[in-house]
PDB file of N, CA and C in Angstrom:
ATOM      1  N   UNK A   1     126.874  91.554 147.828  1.00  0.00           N
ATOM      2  CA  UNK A   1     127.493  90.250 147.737  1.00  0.00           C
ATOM      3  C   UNK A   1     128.504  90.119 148.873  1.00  0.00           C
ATOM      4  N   UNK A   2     128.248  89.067 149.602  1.00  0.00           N
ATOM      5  CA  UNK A   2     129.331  88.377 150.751  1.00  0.00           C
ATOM      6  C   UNK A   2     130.457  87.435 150.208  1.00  0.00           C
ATOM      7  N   UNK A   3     131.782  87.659 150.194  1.00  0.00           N
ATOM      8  CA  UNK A   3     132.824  86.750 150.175  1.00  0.00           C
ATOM      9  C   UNK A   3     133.612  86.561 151.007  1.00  0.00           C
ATOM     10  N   UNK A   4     133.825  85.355 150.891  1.00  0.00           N
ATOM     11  CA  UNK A   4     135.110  84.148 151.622  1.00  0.00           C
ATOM     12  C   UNK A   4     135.502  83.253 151.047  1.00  0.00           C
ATOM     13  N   UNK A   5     136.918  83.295 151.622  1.00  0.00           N
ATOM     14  CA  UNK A   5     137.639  82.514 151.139  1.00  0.00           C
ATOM     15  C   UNK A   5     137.628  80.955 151.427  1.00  0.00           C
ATOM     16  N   UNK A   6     137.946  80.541 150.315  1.00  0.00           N
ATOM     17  CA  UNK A   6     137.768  78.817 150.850  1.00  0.00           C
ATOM     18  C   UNK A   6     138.488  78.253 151.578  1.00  0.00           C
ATOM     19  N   UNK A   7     138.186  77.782 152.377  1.00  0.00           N
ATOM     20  CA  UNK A   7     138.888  76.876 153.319  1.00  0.00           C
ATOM     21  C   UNK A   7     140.062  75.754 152.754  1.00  0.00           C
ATOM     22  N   UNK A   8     139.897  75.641 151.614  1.00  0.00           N
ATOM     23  CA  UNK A   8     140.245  74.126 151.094  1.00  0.00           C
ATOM     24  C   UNK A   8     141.787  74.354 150.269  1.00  0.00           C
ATOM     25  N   UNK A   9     141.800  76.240 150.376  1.00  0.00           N
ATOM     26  CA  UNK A   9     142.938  76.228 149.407  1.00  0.00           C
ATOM     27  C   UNK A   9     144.135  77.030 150.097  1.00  0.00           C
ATOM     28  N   UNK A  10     145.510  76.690 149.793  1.00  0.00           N
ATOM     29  CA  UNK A  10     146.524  77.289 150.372  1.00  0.00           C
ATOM     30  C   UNK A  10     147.004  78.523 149.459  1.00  0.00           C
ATOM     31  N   UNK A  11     147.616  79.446 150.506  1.00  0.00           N
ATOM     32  CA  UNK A  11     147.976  80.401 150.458  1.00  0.00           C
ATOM     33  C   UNK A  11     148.822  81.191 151.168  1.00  0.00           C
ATOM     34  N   UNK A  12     150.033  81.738 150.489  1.00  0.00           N
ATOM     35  CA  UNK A  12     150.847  82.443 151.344  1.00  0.00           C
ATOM     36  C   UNK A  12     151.467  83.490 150.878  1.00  0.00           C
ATOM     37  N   UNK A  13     151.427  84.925 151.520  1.00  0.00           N
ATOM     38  CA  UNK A  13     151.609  86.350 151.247  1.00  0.00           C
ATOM     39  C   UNK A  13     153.512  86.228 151.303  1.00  0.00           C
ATOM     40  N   UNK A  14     153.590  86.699 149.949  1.00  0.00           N
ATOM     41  CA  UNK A  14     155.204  86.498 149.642  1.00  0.00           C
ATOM     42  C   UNK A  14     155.612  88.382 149.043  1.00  0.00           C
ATOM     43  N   UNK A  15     156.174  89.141 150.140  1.00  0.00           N
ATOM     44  CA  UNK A  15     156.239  90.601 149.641  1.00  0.00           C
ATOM     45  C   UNK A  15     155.301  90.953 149.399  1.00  0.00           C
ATOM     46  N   UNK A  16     154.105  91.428 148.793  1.00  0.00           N
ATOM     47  CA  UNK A  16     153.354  92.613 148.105  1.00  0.00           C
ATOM     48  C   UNK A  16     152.139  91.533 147.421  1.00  0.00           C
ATOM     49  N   UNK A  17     152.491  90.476 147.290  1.00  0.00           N
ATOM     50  CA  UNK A  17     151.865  89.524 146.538  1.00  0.00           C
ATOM     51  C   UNK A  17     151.471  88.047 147.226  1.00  0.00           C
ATOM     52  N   UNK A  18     150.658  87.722 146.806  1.00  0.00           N
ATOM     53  CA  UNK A  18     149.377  86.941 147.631  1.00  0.00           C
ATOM     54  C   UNK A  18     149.515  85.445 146.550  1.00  0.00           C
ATOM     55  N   UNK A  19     149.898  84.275 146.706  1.00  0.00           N
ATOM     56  CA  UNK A  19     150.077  83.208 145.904  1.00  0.00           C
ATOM     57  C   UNK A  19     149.261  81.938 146.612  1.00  0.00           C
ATOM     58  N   UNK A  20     148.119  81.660 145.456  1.00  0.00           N
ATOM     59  CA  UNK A  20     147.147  80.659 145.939  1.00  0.00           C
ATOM     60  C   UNK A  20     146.935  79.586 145.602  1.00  0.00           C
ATOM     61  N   UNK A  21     147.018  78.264 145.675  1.00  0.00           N
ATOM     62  CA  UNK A  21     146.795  77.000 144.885  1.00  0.00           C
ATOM     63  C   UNK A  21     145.664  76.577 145.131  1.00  0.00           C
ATOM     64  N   UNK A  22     145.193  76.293 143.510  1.00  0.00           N
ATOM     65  CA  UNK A  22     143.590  75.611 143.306  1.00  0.00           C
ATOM     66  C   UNK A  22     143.344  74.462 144.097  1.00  0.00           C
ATOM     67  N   UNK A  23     142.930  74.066 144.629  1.00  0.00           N
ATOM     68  CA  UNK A  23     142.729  72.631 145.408  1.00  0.00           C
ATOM     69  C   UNK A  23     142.717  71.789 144.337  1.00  0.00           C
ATOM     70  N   UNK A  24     141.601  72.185 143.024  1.00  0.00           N
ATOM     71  CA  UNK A  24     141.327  71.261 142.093  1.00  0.00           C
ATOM     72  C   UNK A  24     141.632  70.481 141.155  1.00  0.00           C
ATOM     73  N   UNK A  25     142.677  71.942 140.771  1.00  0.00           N
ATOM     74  CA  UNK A  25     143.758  71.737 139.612  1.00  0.00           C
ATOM     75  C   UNK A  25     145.026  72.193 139.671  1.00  0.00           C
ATOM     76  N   UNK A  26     145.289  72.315 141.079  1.00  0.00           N
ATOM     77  CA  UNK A  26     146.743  72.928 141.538  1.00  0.00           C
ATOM     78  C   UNK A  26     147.673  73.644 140.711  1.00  0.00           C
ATOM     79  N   UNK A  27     146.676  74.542 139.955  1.00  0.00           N
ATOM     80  CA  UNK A  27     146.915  75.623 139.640  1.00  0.00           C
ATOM     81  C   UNK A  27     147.766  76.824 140.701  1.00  0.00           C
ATOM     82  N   UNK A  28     148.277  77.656 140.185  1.00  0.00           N
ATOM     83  CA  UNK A  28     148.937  78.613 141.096  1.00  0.00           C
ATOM     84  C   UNK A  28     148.631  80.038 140.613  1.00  0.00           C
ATOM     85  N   UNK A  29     147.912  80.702 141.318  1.00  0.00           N
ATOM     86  CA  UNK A  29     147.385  82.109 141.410  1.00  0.00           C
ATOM     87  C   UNK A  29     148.268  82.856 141.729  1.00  0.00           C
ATOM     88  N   UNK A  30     148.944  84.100 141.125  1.00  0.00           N
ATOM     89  CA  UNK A  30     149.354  85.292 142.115  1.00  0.00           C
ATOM     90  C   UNK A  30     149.021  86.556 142.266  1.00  0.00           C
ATOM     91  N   UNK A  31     148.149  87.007 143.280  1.00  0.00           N
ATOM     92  CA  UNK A  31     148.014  88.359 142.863  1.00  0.00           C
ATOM     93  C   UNK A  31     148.627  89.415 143.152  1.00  0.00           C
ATOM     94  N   UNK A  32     148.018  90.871 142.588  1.00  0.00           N
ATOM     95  CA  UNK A  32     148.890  92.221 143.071  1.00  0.00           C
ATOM     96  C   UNK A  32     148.817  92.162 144.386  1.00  0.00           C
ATOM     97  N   UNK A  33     149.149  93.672 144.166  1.00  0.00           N
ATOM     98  CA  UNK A  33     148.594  94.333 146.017  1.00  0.00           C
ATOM     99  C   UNK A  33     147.805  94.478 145.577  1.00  0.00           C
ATOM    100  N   UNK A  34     146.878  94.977 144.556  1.00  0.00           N
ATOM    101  CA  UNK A  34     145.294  94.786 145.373  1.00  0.00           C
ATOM    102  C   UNK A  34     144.527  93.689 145.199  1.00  0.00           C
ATOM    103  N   UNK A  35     144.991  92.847 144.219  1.00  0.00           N
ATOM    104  CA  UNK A  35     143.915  91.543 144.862  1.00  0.00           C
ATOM    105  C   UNK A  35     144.086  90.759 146.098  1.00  0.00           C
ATOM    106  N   UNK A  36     145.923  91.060 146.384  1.00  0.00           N
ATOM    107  CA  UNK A  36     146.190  90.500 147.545  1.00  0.00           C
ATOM    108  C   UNK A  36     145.425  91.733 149.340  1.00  0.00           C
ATOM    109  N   UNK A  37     145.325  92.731 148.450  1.00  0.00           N
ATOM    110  CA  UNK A  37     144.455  93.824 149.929  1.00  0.00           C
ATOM    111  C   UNK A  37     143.140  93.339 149.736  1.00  0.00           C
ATOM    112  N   UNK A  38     142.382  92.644 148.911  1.00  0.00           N
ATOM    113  CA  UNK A  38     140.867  92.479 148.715  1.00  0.00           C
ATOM    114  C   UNK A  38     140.929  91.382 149.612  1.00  0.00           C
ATOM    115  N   UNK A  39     142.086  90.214 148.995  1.00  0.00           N
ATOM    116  CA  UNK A  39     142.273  88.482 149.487  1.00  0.00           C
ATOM    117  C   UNK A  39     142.199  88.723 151.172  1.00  0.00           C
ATOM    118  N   UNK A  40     143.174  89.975 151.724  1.00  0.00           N
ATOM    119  CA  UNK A  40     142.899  90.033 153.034  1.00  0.00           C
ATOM    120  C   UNK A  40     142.193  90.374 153.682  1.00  0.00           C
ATOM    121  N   UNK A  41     141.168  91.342 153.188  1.00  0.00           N
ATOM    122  CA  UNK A  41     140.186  91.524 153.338  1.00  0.00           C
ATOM    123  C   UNK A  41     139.022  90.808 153.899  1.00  0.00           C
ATOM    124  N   UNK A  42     139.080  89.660 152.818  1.00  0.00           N
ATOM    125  CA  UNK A  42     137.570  89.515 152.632  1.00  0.00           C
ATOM    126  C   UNK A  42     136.989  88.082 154.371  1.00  0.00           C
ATOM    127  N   UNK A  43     136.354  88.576 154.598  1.00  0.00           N
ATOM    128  CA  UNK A  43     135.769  88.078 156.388  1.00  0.00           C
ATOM    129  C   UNK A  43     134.359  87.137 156.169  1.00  0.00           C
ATOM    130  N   UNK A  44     133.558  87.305 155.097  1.00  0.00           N
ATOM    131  CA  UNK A  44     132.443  86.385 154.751  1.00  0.00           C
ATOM    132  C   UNK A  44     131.672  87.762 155.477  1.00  0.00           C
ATOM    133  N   UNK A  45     131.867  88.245 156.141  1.00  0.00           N
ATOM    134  CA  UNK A  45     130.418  88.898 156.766  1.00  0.00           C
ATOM    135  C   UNK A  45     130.291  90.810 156.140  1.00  0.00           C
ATOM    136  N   UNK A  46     131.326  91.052 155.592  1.00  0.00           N
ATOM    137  CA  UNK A  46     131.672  92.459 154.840  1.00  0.00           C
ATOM    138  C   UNK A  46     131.466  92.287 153.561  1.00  0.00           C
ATOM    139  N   UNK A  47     130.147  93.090 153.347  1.00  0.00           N
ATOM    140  CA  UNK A  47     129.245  93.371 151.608  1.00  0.00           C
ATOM    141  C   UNK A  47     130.943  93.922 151.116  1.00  0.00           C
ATOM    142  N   UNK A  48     131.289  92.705 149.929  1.00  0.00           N
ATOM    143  CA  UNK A  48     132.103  93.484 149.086  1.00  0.00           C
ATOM    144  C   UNK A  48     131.983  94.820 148.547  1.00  0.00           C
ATOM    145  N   UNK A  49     131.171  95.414 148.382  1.00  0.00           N
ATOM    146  CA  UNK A  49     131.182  97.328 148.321  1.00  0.00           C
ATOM    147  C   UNK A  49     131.768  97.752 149.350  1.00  0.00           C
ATOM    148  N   UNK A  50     131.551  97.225 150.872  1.00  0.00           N
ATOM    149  CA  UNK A  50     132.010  98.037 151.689  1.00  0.00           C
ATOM    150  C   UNK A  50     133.600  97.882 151.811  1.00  0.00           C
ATOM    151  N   UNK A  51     134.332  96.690 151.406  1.00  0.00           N
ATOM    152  CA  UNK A  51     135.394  96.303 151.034  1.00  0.00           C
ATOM    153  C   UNK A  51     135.958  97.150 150.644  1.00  0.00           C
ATOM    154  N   UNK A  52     135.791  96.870 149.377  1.00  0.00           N
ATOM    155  CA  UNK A  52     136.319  98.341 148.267  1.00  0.00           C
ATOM    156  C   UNK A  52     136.030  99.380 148.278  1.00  0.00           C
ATOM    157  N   UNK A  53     135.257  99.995 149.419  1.00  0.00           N
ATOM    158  CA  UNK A  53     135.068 101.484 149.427  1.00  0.00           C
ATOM    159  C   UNK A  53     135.945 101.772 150.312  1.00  0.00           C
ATOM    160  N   UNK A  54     136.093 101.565 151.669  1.00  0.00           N
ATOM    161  CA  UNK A  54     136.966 101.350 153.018  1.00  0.00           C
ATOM    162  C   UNK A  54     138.546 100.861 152.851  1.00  0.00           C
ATOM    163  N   UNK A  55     138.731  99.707 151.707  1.00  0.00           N
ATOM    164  CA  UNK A  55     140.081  99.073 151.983  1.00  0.00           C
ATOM    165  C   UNK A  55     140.540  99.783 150.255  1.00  0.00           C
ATOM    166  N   UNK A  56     140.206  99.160 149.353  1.00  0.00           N
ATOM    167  CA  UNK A  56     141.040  99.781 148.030  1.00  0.00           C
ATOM    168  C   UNK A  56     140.902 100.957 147.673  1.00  0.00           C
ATOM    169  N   UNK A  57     139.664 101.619 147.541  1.00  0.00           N
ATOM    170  CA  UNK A  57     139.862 103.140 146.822  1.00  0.00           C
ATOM    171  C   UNK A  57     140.585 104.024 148.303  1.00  0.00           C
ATOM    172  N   UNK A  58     140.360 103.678 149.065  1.00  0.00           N
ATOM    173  CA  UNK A  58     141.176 105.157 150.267  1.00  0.00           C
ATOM    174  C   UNK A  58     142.420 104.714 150.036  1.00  0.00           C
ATOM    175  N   UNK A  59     143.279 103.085 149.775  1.00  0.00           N
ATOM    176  CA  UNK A  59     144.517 102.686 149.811  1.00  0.00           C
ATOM    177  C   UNK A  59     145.138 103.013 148.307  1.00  0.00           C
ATOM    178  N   UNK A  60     144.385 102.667 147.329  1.00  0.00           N
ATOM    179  CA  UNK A  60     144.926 102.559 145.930  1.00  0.00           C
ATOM    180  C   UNK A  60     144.490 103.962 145.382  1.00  0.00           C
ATOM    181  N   UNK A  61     144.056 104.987 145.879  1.00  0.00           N
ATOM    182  CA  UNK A  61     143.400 105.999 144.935  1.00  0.00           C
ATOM    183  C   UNK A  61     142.396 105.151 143.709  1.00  0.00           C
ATOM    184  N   UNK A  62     141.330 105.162 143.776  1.00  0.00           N
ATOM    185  CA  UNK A  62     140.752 104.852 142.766  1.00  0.00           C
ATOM    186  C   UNK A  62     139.141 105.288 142.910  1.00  0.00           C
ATOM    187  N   UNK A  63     138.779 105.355 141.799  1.00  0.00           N
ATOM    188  CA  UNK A  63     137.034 105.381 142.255  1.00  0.00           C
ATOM    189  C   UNK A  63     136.583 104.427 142.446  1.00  0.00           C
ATOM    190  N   UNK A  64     135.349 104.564 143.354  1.00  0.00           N
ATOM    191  CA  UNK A  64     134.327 103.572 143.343  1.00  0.00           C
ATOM    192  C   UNK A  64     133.842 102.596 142.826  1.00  0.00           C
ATOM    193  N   UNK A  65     133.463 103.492 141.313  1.00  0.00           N
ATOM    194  CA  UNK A  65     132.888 102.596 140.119  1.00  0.00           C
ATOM    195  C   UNK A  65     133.851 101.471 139.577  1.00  0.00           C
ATOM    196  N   UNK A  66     135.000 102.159 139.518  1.00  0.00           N
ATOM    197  CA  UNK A  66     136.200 101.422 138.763  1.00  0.00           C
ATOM    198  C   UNK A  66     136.702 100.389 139.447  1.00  0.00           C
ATOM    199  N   UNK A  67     136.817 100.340 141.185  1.00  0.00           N
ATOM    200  CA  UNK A  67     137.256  99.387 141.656  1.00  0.00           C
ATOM    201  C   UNK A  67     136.336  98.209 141.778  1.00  0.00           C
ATOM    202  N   UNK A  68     134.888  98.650 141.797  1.00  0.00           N
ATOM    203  CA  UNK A  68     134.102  97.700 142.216  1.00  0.00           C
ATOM    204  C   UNK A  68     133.799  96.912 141.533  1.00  0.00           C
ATOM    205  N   UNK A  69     134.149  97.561 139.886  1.00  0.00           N
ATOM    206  CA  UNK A  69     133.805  96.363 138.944  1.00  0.00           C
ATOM    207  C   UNK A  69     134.859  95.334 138.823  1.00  0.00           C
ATOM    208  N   UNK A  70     136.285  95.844 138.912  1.00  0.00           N
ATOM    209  CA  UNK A  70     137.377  94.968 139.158  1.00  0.00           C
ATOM    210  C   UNK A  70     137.387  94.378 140.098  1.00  0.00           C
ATOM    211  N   UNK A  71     137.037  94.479 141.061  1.00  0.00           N
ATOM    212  CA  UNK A  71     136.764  93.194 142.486  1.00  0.00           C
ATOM    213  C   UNK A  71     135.573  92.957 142.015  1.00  0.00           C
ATOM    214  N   UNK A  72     134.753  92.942 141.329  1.00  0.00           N
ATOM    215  CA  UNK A  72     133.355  92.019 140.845  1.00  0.00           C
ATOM    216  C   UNK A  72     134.348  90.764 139.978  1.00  0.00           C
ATOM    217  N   UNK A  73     135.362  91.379 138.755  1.00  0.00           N
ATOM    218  CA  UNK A  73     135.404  90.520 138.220  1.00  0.00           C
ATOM    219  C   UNK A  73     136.494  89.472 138.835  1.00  0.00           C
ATOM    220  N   UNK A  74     137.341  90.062 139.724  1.00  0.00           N
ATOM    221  CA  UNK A  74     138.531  89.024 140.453  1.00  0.00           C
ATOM    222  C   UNK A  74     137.694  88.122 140.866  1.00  0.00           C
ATOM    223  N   UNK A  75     136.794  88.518 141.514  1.00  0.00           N
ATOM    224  CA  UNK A  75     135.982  87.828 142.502  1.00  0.00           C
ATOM    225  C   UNK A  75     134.952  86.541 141.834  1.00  0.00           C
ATOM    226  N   UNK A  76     134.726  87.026 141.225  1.00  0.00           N
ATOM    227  CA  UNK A  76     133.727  85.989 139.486  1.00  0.00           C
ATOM    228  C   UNK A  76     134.942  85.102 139.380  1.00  0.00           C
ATOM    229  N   UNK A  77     136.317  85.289 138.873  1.00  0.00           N
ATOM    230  CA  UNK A  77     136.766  84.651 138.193  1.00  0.00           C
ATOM    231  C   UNK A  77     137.839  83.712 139.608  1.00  0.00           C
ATOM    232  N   UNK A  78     137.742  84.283 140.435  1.00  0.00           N
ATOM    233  CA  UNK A  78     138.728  83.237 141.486  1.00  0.00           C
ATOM    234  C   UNK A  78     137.078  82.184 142.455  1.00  0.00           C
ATOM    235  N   UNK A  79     136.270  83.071 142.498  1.00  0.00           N
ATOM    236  CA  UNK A  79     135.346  82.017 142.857  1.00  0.00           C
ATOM    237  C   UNK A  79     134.782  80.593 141.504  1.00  0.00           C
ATOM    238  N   UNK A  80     134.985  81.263 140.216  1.00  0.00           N
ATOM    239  CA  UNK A  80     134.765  79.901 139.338  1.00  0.00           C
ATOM    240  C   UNK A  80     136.147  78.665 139.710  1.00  0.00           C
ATOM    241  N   UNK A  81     136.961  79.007 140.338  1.00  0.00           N
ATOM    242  CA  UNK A  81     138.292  77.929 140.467  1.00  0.00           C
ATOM    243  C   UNK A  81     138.397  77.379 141.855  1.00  0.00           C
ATOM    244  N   UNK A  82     136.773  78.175 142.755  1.00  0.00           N
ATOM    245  CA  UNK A  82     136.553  77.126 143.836  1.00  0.00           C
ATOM    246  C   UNK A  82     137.611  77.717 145.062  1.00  0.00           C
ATOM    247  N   UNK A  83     138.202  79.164 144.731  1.00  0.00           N
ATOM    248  CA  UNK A  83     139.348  79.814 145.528  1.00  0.00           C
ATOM    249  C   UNK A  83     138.543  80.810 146.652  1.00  0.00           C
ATOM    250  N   UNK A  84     137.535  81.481 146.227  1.00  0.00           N
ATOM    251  CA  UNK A  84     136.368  82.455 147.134  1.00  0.00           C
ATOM    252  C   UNK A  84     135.277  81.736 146.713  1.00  0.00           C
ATOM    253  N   UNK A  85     134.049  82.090 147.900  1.00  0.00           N
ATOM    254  CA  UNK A  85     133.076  81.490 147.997  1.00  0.00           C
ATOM    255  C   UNK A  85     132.177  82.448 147.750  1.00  0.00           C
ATOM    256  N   UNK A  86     131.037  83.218 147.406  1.00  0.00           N
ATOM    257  CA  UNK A  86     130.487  83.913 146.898  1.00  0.00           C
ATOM    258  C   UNK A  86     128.587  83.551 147.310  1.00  0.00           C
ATOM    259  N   UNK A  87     128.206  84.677 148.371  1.00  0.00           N
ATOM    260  CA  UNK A  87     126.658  84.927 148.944  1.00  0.00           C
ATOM    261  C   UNK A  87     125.932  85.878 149.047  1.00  0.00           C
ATOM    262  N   UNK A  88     124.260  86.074 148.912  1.00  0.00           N
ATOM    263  CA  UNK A  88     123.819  87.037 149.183  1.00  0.00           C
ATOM    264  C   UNK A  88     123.697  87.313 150.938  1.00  0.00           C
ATOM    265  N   UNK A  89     124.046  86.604 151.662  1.00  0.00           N
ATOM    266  CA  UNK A  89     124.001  86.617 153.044  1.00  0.00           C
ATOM    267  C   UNK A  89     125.142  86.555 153.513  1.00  0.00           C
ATOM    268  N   UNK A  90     125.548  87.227 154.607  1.00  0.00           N
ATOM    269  CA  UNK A  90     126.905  86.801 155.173  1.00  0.00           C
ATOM    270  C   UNK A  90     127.796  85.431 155.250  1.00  0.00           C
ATOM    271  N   UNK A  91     128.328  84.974 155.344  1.00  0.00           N
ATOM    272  CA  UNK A  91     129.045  83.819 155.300  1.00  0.00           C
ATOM    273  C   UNK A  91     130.102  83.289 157.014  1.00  0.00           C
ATOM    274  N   UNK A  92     128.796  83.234 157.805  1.00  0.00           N
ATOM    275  CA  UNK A  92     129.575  83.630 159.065  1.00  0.00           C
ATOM    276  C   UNK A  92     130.277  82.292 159.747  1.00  0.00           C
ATOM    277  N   UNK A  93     129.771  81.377 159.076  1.00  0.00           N
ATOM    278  CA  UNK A  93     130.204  79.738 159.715  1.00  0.00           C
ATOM    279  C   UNK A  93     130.349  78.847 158.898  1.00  0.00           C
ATOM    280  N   UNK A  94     130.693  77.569 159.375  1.00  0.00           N
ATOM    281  CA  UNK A  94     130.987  76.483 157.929  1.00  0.00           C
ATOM    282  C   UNK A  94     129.936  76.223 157.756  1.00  0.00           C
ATOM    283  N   UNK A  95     128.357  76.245 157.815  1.00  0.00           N
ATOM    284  CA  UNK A  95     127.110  75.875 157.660  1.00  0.00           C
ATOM    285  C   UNK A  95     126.965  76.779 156.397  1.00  0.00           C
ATOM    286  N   UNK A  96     127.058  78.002 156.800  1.00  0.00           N
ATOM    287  CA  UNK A  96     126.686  79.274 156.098  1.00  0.00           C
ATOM    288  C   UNK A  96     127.829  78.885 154.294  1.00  0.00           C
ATOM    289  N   UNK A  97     129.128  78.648 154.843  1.00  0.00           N
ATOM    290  CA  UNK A  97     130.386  78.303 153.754  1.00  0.00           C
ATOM    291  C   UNK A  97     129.826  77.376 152.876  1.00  0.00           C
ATOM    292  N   UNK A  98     128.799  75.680 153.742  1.00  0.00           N
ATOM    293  CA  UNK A  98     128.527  74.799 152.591  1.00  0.00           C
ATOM    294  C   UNK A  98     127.464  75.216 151.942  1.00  0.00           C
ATOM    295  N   UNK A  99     126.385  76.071 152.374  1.00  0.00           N
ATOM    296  CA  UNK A  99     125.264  76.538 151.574  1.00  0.00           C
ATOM    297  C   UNK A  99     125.852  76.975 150.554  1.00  0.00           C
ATOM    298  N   UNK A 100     126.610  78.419 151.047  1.00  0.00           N
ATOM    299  CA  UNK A 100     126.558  79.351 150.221  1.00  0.00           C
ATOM    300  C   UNK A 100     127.683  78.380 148.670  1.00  0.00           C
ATOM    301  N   UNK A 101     128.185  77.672 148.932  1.00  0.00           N
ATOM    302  CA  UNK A 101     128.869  76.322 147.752  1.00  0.00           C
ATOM    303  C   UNK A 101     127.965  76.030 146.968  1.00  0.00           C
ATOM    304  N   UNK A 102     127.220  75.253 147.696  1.00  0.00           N
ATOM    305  CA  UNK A 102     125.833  74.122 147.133  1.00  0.00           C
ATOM    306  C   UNK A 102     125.337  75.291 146.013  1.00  0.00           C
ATOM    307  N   UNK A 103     125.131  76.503 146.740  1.00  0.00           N
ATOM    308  CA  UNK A 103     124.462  77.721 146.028  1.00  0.00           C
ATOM    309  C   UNK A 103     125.107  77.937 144.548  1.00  0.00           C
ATOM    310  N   UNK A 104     126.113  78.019 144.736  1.00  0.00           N
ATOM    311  CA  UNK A 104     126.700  78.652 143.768  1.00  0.00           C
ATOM    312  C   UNK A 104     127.257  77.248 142.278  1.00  0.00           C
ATOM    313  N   UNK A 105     127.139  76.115 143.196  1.00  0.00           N
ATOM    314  CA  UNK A 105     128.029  75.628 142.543  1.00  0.00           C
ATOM    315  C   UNK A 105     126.542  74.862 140.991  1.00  0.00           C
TER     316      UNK A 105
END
């Protein structure tokens, strides 16, 4: 799975923590350090496994298994609020960004 972040929503890294507003429902997100190390992470073109193998378990100590299901579910639950965009293909341009929408939505 390929993620990126949406274009449509603001965000700004305050200390350790990553604070995001829904476009939709201007809601306000905040995450840890590690959803905020995933949030920086994520490029559209890097398979979330390789994410979390490379950026959270060498940074956070953690396993594999354990992190990947927790960035499965951040990732499920901030892409249902329209915050990450979520593909089986890279996500390398805004062409690639409105598919992979249309796709999901």
């Amino acid at each position: 799975m390929f993620v990126a972040r949406s274009s449509a929503v603001a965000a700004r890294l305050l200390e350790e923590e990553m604070v995001i507003m829904c476009p939709r429902t201007s809601k306000l997100f905040v995450l840890n350090a590690v959803g905020s190390a995933i949030w920086s992470a994520l490029d559209g073109g890097t398979p979330l496994s390789d994410l979390v193998r490379d950026q959270i378990c060498a940074r956070f100590d953690v396993d594999f298994e354990t992190a990947m299901a927790h960035a499965s579910e951040f990732v499920q639950q901030l892409a249902e609020h329209g915050i990450l965009i979520t593909a089986e293909q890279p996500i390398t341009n805004q062409v690639s960004l409105e598919n992979a929408t249309q796709e999901a939505g």
